[in-house]
Protein backbone atom coordinates (compact mmCIF):
# COMPACT_ATOMS: atom_id res chain seq x y z
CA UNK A 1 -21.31 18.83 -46.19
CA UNK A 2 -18.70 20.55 -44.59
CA UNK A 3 -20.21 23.73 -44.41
CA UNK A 4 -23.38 22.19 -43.28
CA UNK A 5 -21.38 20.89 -40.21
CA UNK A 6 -19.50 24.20 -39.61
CA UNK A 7 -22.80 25.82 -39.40
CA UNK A 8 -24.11 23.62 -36.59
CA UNK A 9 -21.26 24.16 -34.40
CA UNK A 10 -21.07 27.45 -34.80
CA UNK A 11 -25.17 27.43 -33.91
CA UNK A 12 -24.30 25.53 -30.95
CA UNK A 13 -21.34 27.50 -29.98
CA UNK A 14 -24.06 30.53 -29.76
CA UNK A 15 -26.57 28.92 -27.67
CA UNK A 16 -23.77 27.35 -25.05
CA UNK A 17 -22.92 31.10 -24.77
CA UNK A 18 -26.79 32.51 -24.58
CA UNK A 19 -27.19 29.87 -21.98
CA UNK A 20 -24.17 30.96 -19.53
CA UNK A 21 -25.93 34.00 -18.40
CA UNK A 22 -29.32 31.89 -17.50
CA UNK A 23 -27.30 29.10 -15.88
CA UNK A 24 -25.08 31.17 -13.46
CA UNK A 25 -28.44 32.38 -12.46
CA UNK A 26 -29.94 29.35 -12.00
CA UNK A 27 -26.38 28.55 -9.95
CA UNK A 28 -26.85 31.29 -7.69
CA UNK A 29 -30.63 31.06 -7.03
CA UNK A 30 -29.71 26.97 -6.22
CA UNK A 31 -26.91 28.63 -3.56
CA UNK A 32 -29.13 30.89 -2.22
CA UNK A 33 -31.58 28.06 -1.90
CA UNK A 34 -29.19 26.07 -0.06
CA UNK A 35 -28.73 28.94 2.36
CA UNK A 36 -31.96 29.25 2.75
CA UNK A 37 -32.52 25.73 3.61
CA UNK A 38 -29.31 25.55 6.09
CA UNK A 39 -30.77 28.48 8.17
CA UNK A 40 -33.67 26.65 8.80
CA UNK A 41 -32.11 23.64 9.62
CA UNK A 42 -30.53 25.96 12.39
CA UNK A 43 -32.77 28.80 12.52
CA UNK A 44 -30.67 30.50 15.28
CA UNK A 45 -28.24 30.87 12.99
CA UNK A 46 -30.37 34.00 10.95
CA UNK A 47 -28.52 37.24 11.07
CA UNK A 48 -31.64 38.53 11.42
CA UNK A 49 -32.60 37.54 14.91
CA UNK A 50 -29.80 39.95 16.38
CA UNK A 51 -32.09 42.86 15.32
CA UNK A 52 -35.13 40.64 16.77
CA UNK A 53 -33.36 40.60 20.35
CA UNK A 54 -32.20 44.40 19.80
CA UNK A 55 -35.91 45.11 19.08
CA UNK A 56 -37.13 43.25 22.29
CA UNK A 57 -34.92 45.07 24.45
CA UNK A 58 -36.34 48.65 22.54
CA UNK A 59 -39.61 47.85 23.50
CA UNK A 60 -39.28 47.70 27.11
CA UNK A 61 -36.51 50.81 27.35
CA UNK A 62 -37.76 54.15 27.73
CA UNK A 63 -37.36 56.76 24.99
CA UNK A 64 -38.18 59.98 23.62
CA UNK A 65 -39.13 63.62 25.62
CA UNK A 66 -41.52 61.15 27.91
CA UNK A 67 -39.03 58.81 28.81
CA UNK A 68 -41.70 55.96 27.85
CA UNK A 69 -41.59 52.39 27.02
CA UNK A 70 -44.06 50.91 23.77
CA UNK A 71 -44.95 48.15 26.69
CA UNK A 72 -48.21 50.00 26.49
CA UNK A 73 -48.46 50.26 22.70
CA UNK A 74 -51.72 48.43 21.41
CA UNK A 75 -51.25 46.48 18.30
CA UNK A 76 -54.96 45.84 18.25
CA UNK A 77 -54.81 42.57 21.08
CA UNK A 78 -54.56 45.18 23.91
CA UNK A 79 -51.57 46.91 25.58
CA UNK A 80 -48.51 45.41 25.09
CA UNK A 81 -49.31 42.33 23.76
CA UNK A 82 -47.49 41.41 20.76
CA UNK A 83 -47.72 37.75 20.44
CA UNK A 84 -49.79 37.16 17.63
CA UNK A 85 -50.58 41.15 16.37
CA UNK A 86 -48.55 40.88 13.40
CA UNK A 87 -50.99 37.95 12.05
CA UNK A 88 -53.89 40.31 12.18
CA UNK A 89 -52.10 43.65 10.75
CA UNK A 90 -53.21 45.72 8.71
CA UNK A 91 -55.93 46.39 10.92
CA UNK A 92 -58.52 50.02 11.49
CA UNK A 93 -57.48 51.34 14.77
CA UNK A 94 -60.40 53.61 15.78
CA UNK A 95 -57.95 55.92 18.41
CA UNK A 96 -55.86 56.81 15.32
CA UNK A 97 -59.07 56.76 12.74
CA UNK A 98 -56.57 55.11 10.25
CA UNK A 99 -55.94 51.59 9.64
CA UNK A 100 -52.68 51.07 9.89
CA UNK A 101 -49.68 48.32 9.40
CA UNK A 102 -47.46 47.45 11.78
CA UNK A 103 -44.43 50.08 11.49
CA UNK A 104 -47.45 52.76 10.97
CA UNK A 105 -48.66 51.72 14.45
CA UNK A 106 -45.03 51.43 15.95
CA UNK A 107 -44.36 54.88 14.54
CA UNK A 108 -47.96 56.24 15.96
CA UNK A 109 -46.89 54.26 19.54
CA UNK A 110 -43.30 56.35 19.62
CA UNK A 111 -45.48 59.59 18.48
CA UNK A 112 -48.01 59.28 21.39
CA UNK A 113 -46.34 57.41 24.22
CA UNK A 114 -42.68 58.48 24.02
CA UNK A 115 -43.29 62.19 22.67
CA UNK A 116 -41.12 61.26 18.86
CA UNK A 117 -41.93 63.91 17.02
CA UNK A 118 -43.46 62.53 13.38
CA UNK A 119 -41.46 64.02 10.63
CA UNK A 120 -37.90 62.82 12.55
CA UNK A 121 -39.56 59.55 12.44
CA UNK A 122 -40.44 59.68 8.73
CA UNK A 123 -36.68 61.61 7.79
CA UNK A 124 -33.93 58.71 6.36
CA UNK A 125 -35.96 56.01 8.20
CA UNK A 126 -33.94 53.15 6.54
CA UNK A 127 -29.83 52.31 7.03
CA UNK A 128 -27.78 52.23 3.87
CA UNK A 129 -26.57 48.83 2.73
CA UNK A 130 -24.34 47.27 5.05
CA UNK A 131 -25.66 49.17 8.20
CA UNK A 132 -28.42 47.64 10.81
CA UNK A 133 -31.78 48.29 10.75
CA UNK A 134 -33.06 51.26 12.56
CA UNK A 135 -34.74 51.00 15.59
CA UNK A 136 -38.27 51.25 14.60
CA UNK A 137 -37.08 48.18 12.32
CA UNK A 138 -35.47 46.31 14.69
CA UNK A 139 -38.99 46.84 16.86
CA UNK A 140 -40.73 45.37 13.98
CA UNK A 141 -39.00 42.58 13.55
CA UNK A 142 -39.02 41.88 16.99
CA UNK A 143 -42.81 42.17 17.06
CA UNK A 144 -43.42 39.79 13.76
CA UNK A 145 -41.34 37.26 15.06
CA UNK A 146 -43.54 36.86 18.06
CA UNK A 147 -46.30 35.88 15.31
CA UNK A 148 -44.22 33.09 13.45
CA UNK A 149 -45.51 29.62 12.76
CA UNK A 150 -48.85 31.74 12.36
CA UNK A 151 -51.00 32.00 9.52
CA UNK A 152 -52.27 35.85 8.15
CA UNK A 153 -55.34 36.20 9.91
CA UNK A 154 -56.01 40.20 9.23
CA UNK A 155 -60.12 40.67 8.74
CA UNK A 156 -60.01 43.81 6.91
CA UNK A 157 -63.78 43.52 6.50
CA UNK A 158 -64.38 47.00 7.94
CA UNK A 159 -65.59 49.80 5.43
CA UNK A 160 -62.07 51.40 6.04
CA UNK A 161 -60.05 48.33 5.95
CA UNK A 162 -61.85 47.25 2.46
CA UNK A 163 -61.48 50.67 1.13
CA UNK A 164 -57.44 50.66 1.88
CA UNK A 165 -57.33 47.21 0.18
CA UNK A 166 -59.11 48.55 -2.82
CA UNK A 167 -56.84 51.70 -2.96
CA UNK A 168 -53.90 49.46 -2.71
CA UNK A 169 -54.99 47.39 -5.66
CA UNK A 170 -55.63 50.27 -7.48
CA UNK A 171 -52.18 51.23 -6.71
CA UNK A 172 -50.30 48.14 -7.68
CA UNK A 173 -51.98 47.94 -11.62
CA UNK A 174 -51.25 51.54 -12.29
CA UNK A 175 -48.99 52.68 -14.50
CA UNK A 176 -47.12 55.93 -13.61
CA UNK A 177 -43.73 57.54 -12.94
CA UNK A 178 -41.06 58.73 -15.76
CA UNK A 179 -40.75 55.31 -17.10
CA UNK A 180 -44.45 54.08 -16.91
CA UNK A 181 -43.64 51.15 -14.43
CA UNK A 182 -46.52 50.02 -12.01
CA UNK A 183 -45.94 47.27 -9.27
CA UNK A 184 -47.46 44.63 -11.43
CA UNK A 185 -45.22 45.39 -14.60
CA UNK A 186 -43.02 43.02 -12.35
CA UNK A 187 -45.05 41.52 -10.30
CA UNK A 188 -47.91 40.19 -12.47
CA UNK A 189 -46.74 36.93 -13.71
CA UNK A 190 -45.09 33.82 -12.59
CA UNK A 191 -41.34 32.68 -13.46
CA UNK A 192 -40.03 36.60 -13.97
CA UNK A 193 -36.54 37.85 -12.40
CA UNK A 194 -34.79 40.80 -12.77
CA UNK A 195 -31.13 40.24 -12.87
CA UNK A 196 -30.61 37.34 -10.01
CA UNK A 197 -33.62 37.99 -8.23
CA UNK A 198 -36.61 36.18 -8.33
CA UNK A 199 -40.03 38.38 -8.49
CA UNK A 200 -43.14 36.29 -6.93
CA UNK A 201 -46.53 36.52 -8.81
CA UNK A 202 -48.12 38.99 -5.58
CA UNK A 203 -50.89 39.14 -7.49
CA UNK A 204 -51.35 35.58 -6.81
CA UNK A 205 -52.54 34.32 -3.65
CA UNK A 206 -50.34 30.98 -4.28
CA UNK A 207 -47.17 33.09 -4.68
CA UNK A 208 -48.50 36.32 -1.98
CA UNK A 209 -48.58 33.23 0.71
CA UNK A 210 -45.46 31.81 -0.08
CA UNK A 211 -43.40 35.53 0.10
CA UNK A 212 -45.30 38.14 2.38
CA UNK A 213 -45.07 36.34 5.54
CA UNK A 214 -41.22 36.43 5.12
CA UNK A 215 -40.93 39.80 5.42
CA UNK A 216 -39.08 41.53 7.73
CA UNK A 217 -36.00 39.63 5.62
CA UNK A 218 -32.52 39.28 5.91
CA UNK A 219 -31.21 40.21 2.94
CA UNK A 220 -27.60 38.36 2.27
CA UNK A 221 -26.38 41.22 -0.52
CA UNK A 222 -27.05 44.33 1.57
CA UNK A 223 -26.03 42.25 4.87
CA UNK A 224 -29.26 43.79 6.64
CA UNK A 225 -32.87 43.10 7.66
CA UNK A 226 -34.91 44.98 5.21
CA UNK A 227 -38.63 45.61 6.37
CA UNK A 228 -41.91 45.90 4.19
CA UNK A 229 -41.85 49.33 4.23
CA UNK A 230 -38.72 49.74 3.69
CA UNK A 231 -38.76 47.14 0.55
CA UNK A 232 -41.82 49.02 -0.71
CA UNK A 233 -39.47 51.97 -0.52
CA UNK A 234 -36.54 50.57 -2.81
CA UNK A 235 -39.47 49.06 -5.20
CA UNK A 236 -40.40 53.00 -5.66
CA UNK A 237 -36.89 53.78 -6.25
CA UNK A 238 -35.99 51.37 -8.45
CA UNK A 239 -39.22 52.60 -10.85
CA UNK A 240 -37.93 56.44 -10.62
CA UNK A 241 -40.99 56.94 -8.72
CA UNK A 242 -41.23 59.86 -5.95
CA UNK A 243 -39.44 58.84 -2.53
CA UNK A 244 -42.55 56.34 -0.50
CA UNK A 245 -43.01 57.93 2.77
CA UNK A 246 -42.90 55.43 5.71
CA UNK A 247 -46.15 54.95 6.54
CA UNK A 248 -48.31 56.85 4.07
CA UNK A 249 -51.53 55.89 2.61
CA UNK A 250 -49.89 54.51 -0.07
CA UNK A 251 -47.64 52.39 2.01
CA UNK A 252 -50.52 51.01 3.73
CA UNK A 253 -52.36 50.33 0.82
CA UNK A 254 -50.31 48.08 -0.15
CA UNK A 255 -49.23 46.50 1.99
CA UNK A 256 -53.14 46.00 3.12
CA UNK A 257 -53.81 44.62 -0.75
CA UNK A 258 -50.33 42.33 -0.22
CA UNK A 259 -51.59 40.86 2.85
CA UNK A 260 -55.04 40.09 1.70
CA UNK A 261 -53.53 38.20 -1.44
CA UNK A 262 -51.13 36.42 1.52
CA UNK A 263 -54.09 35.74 3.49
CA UNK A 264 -53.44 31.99 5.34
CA UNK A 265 -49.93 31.97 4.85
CA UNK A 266 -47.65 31.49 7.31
CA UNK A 267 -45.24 33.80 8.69
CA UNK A 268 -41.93 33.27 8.86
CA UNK A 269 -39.26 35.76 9.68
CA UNK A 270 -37.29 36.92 9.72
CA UNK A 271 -36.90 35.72 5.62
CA UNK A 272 -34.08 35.31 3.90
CA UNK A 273 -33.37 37.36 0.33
CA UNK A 274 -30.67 37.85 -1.98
């Protein structure tokens, strides 16, 4: 009898400990939550929206060899009009020939107006963790936020558009890289987490809706705004997979496949991550 009972404490002395680990995740997530909920409560309060203003002021100060503004860059409403682009992005822009998302088009903008040459565009595009987001970020940001309380309206229903959706679905199921990871090995089922974060189900409209339209995102453990290009980036990193180049086919793929899953939900950014 008293075995039996020194048994079943010692069984329930194990689970309390397997269960720490889950809780202080659970914990955290709940803080973060709380965050989450107190910035929107005060939205002005995002850390994000500094970048936002810097962005505004980029777009309307010349730059580059031509010493131009972006205030004629066309996002696909017309020159210079940025309210409501970023709803319909990724979108084929016939001047390029390539559809394109929106730091793609910024980056094609500071190529053709202001003279940037492309591969300083493309070299280190992204700050380390703890410094601001570059300027083409900061752009970005500023340029989504002008879409917020939107919903994603992007058509890709042109041969080119469907063909970059289908490339980028082809991308997220496959397998590759030194440790055989593909995009969906994390991102394929509901209620996964790696560490303390959270991974949505993008392969999920439900879940795409609820998470694409965050991004560009404040992310509290890097004290940054992080971009979808630039979190596509650290997704390749973090699978050992050869570095993403900004605005590659690949990039644009999926981002094009993300946005389709996301399509009718509403933007919201800049987010706020881990």
């Amino acid at each position: 009898m008293r075995t039996t009972a020194l048994v079943a404490a010692a069984c329930c002395a194990v689970l309390t400990l397997l269960s720490l680990p889950a809780r202080a995740q659970d914990d955290t997530e709940k803080a973060i939550e709380k965050y989450r909920q107190m910035l929107k409560e005060d939205p002005w309060s995002n850390p994000g929206l500094l970048d936002s203003d810097r962005g505004e002021a980029l777009w309307t100060t010349a730059a580059g060899p031509k010493k131009a503004t972006l205030e004629q860059c066309d996002l696909g409403k017309g020159p210079g009009v940025v309210d409501g682009a970023f709803a319909e992005l990724p979108r084929y822009f016939a001047d390029a020939d390539r559809v394109m998302d929106l730091e793609t088009r910024l980056m094609w903008c500071m190529e053709k107006l202001q003279g940037l040459n492309h591969a300083d565009l493309v070299k280190k595009p992204y700050p380390a963790g703890g410094q601001p987001v570059k300027d083409l970020g900061a752009i970005a940001t500023y340029v989504a936020v002008k879409s917020n309380g939107q919903k994603f309206a992007a058509r890709l229903d042109k041969p080119q558009e469907q063909a970059m959706v289908a490339f980028g679905e082809a991308i997220f199921y496959r397998r590759q890289g030194p440790n055989d990871f593909a995009c969906a090995t994390c991102h394929n089922d509901t209620g996964r987490r790696i560490r303390l974060q959270g991974l949505p189900f993008l392969a999920q409209p439900k879940e795409a809706k609820e998470v694409v339209g965050q991004w560009p995102a404040y992310r509290v453990s890097t004290t940054q705004v992080m971009t979808m290009q630039h979190r596509l980036y650290d997704c390749y990193w973090q699978m050992r997979m050869p570095e993403l180049e900004m605005g590659s086919d690949v990039s644009v793929a999926l981002i094009a496949y993300l946005t389709k899953n996301a399509e009718g939900g509403e933007i919201a950014t800049p987010g706020l991550k881990r």
